[in-house]
C-alpha atoms as a PDB file:
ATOM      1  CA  UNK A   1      77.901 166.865 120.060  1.00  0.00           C
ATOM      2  CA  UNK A   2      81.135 165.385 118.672  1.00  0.00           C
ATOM      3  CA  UNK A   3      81.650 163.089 116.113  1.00  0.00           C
ATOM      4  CA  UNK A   4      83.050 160.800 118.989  1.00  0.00           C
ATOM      5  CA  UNK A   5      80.135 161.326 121.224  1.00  0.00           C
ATOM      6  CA  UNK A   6      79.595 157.712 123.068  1.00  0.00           C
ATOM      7  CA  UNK A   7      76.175 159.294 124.376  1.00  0.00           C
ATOM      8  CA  UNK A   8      74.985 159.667 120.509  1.00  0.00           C
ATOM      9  CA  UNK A   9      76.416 156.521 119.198  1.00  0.00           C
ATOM     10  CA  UNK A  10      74.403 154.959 122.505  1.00  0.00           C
ATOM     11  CA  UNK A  11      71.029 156.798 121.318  1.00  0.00           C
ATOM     12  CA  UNK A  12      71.559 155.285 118.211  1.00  0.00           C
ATOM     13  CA  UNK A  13      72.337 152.007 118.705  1.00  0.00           C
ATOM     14  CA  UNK A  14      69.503 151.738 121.277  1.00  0.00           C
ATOM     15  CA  UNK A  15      66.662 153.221 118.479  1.00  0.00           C
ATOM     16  CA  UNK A  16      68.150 151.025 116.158  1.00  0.00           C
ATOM     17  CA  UNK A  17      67.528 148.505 118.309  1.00  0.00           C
ATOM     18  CA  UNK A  18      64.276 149.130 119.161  1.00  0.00           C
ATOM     19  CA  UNK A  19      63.431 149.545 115.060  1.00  0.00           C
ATOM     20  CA  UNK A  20      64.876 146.293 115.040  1.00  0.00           C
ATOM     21  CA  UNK A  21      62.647 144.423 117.453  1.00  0.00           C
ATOM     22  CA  UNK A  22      59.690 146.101 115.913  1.00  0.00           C
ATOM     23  CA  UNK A  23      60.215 145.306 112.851  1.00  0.00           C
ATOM     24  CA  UNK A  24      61.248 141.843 113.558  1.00  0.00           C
ATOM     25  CA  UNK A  25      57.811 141.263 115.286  1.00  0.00           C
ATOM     26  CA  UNK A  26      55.909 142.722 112.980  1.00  0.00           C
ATOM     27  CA  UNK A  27      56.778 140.950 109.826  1.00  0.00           C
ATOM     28  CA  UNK A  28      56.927 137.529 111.839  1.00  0.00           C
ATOM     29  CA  UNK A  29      53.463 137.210 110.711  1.00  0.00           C
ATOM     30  CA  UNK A  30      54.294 137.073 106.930  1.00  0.00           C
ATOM     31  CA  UNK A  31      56.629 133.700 108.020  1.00  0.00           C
ATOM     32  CA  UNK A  32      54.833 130.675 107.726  1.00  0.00           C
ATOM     33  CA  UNK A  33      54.617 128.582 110.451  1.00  0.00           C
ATOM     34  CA  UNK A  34      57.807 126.128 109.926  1.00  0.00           C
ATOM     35  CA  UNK A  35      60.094 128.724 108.561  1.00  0.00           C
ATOM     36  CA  UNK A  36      63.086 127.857 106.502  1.00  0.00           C
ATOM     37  CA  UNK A  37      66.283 129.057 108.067  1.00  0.00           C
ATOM     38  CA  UNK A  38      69.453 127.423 106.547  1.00  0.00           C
ATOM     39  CA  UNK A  39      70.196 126.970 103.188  1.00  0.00           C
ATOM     40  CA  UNK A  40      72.767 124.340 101.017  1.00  0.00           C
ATOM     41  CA  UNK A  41      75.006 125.253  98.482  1.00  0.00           C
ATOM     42  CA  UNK A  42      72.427 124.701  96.037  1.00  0.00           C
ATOM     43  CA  UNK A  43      70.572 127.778  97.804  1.00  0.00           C
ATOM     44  CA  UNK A  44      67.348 125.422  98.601  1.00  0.00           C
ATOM     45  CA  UNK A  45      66.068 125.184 102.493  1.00  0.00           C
ATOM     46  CA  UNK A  46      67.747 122.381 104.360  1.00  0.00           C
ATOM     47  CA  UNK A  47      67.146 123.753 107.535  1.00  0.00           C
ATOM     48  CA  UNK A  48      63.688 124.852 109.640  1.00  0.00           C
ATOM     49  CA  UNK A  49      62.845 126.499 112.871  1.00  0.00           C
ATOM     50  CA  UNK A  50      59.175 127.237 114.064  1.00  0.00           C
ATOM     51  CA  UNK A  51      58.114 130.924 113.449  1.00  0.00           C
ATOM     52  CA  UNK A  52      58.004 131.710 117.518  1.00  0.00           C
ATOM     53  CA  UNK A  53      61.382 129.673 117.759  1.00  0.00           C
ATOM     54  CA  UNK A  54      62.840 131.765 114.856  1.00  0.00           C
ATOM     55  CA  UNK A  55      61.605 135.004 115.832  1.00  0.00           C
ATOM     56  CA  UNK A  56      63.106 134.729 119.584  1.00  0.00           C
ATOM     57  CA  UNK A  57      66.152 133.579 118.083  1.00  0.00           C
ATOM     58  CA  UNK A  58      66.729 136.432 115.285  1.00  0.00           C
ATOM     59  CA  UNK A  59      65.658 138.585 118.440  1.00  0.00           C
ATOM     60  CA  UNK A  60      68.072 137.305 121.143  1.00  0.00           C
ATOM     61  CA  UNK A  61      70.621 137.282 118.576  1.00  0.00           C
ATOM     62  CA  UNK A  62      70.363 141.030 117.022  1.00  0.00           C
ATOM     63  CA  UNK A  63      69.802 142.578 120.744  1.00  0.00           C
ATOM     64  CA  UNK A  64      72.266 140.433 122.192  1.00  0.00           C
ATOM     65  CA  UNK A  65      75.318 140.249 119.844  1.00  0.00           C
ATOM     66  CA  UNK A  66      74.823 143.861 118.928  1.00  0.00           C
ATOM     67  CA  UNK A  67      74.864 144.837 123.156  1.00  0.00           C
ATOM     68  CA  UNK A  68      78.016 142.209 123.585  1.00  0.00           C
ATOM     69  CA  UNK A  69      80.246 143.586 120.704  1.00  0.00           C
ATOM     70  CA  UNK A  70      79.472 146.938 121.918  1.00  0.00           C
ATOM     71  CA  UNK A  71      80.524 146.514 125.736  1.00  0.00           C
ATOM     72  CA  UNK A  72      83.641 144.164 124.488  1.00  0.00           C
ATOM     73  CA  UNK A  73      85.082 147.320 122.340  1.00  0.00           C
ATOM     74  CA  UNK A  74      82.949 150.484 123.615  1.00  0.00           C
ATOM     75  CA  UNK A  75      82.989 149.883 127.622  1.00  0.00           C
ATOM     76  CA  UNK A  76      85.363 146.943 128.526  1.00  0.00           C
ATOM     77  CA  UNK A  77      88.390 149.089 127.538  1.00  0.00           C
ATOM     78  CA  UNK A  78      87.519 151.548 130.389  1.00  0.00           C
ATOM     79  CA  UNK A  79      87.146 149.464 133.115  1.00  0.00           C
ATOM     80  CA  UNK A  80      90.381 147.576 131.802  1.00  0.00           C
ATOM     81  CA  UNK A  81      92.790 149.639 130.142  1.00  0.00           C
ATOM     82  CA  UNK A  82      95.245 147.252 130.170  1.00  0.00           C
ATOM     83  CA  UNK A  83      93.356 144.624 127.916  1.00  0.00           C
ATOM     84  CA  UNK A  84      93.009 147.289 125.560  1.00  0.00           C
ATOM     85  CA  UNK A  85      94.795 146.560 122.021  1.00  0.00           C
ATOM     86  CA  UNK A  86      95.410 149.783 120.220  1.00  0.00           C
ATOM     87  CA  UNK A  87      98.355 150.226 118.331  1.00  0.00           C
ATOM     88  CA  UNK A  88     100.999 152.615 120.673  1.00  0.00           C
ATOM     89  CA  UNK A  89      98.856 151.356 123.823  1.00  0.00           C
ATOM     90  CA  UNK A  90     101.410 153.523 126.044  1.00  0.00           C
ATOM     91  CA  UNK A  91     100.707 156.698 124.551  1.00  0.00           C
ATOM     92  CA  UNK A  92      96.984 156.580 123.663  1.00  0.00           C
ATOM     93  CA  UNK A  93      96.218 155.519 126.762  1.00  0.00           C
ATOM     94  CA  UNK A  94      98.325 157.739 129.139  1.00  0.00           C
ATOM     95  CA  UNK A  95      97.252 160.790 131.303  1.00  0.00           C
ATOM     96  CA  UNK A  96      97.042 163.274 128.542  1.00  0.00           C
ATOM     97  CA  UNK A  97      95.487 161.160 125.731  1.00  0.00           C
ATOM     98  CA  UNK A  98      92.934 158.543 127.754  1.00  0.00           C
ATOM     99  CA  UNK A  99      89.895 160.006 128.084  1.00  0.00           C
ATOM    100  CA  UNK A 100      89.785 161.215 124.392  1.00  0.00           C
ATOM    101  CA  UNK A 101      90.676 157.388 123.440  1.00  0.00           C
ATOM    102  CA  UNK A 102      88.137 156.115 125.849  1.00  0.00           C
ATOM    103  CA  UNK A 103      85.666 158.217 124.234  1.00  0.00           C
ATOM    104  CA  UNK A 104      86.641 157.191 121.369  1.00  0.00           C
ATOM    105  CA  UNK A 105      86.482 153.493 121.693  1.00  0.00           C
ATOM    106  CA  UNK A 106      83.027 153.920 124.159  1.00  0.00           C
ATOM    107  CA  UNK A 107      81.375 155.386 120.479  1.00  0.00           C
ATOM    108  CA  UNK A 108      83.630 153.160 117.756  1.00  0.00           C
ATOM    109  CA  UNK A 109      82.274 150.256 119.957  1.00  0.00           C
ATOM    110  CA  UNK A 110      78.516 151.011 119.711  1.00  0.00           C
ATOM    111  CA  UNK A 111      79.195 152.145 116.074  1.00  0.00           C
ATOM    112  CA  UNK A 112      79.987 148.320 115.535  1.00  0.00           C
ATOM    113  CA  UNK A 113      77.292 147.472 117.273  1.00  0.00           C
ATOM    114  CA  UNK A 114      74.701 149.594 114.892  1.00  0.00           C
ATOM    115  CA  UNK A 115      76.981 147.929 111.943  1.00  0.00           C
ATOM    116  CA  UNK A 116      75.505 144.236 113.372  1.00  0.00           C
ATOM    117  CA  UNK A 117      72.242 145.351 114.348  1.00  0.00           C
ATOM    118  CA  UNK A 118      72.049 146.469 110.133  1.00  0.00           C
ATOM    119  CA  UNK A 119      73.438 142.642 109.319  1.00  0.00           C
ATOM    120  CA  UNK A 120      71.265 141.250 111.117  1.00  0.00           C
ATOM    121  CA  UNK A 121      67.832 143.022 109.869  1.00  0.00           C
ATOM    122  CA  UNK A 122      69.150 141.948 106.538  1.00  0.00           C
ATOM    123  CA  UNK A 123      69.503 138.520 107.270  1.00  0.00           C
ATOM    124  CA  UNK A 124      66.272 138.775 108.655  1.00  0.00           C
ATOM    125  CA  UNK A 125      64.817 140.208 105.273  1.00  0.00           C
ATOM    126  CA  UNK A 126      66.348 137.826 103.553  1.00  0.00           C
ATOM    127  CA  UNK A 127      65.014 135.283 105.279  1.00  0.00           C
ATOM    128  CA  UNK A 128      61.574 136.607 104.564  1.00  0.00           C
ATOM    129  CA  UNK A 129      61.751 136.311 100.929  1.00  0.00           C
ATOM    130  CA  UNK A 130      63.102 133.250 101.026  1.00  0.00           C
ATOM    131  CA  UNK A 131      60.305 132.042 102.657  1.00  0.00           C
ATOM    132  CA  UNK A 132      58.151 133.623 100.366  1.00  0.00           C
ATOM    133  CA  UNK A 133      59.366 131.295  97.505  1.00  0.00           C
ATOM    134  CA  UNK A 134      58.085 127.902  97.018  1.00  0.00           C
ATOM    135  CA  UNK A 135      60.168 126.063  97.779  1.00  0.00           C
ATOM    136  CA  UNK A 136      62.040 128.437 100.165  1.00  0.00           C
ATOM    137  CA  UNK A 137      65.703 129.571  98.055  1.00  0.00           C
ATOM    138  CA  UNK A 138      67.876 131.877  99.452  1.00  0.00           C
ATOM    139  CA  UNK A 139      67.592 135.180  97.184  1.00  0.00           C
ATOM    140  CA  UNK A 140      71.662 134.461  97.083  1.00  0.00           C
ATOM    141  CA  UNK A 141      72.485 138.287  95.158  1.00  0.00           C
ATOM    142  CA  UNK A 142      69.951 139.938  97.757  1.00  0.00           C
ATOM    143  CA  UNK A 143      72.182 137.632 100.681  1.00  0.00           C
ATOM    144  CA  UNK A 144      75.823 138.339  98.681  1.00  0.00           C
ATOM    145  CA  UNK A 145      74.582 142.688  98.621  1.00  0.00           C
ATOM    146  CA  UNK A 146      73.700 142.199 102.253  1.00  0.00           C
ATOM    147  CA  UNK A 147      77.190 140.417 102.964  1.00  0.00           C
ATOM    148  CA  UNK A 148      79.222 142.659 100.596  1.00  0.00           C
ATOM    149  CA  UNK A 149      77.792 146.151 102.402  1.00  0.00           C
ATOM    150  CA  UNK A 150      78.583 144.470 105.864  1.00  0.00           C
ATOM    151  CA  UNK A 151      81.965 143.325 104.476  1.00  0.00           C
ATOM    152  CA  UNK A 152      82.613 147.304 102.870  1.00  0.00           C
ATOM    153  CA  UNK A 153      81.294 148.761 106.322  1.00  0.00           C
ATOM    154  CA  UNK A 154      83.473 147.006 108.349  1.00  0.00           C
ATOM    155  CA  UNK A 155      86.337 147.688 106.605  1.00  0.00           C
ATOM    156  CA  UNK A 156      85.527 150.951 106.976  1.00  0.00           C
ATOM    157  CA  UNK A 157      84.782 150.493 110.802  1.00  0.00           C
ATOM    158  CA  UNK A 158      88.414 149.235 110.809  1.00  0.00           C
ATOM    159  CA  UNK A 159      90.443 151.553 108.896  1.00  0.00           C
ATOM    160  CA  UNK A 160      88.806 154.335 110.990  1.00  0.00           C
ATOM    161  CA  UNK A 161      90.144 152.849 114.109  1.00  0.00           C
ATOM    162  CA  UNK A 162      93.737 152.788 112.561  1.00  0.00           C
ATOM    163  CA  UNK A 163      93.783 156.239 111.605  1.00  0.00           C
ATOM    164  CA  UNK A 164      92.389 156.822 114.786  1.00  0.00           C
ATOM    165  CA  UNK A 165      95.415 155.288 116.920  1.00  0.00           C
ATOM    166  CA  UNK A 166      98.198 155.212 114.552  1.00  0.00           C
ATOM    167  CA  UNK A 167     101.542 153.502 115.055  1.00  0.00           C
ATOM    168  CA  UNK A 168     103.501 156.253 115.345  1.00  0.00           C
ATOM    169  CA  UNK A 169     101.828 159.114 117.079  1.00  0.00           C
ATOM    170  CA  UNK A 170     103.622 162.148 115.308  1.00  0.00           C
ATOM    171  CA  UNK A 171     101.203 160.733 112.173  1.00  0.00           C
ATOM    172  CA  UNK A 172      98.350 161.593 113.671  1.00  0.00           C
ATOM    173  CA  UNK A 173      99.551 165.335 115.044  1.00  0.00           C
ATOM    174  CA  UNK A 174     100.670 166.426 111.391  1.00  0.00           C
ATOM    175  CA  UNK A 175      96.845 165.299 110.208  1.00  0.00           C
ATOM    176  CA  UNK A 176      94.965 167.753 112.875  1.00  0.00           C
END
């Protein structure tokens, strides 16, 4: 399998997803009922959900976001090529090049989606210790490591997809 295989950036997003939900629903229980879910500047609670409100929230949102952002960049582009924004559109996308940049984009797009499904569990985490603090405080360089490492692997996420369709096409022949 190649390293732009959209069937094993698929597998992984869906296991990751599935760790996800397990692991969501199985350290729900350590949340106290009235959880704390939004915090000030001052890092103290000054916002609460109820533990079965959270938990279907945090849910919905990993699953969901994680599934959107990967059919907007992974699957969209191949049932509309000409929505697709990739620098050089008229090259990577013509006869010779598409189905290697539809491949591409099919796994890129589910890679983002892992990248949010790994945000997401940390938020979740977070959340927990907060909650395990009395009063609830946002563990703010636990939340700013969690942000940062999202930040660093998008970025990365990014770049990747430039090198992948550079401007100028010639750039990418003298690199292979």
């Amino acid at each position: 399998m190649n390293k732009d295989s959209s069937a094993g950036a698929l597998i992984a997003l869906v296991c990751l997803n599935v760790f996800a939900a397990v692991f969501i629903v199985y350290t729900g229980r350590y949340l106290p009922e009235t959880v704390a879910t939004h915090f000030g500047a001052d890092n103290r609670a000054n916002g609460w959900m109820s533990r079965n409100g959270y938990l279907l929230f945090v849910l919905c949102f990993t699953v969901g976001v994680s599934t959107f952002v990967s059919f907007v960049v992974g699957t969209l582009p191949c049932k509309f090529p000409q929505w697709t924004n990739v620098p050089n559109r008229d090259y990577w996308l013509s006869n010779e090049q598409r189905d290697d940049s539809l491949r591409f984009l099919s796994a890129h797009g589910k890679r983002l989606g892992c990248l949010t499904v790994m945000m997401m569990l940390g938020m979740h985490y977070t959340i927990l210790l907060a909650n395990h603090l009395r009063p609830p405080m946002l563990p703010v360089s636990i939340f700013s490591s969690i942000l940062i490492g999202f930040a660093l692997a998008l970025l990365w996420w990014v770049v990747r997809l430039y090198r992948r369709f550079p401007k100028s096409f010639t750039n990418r022949l003298t690199r292979e």
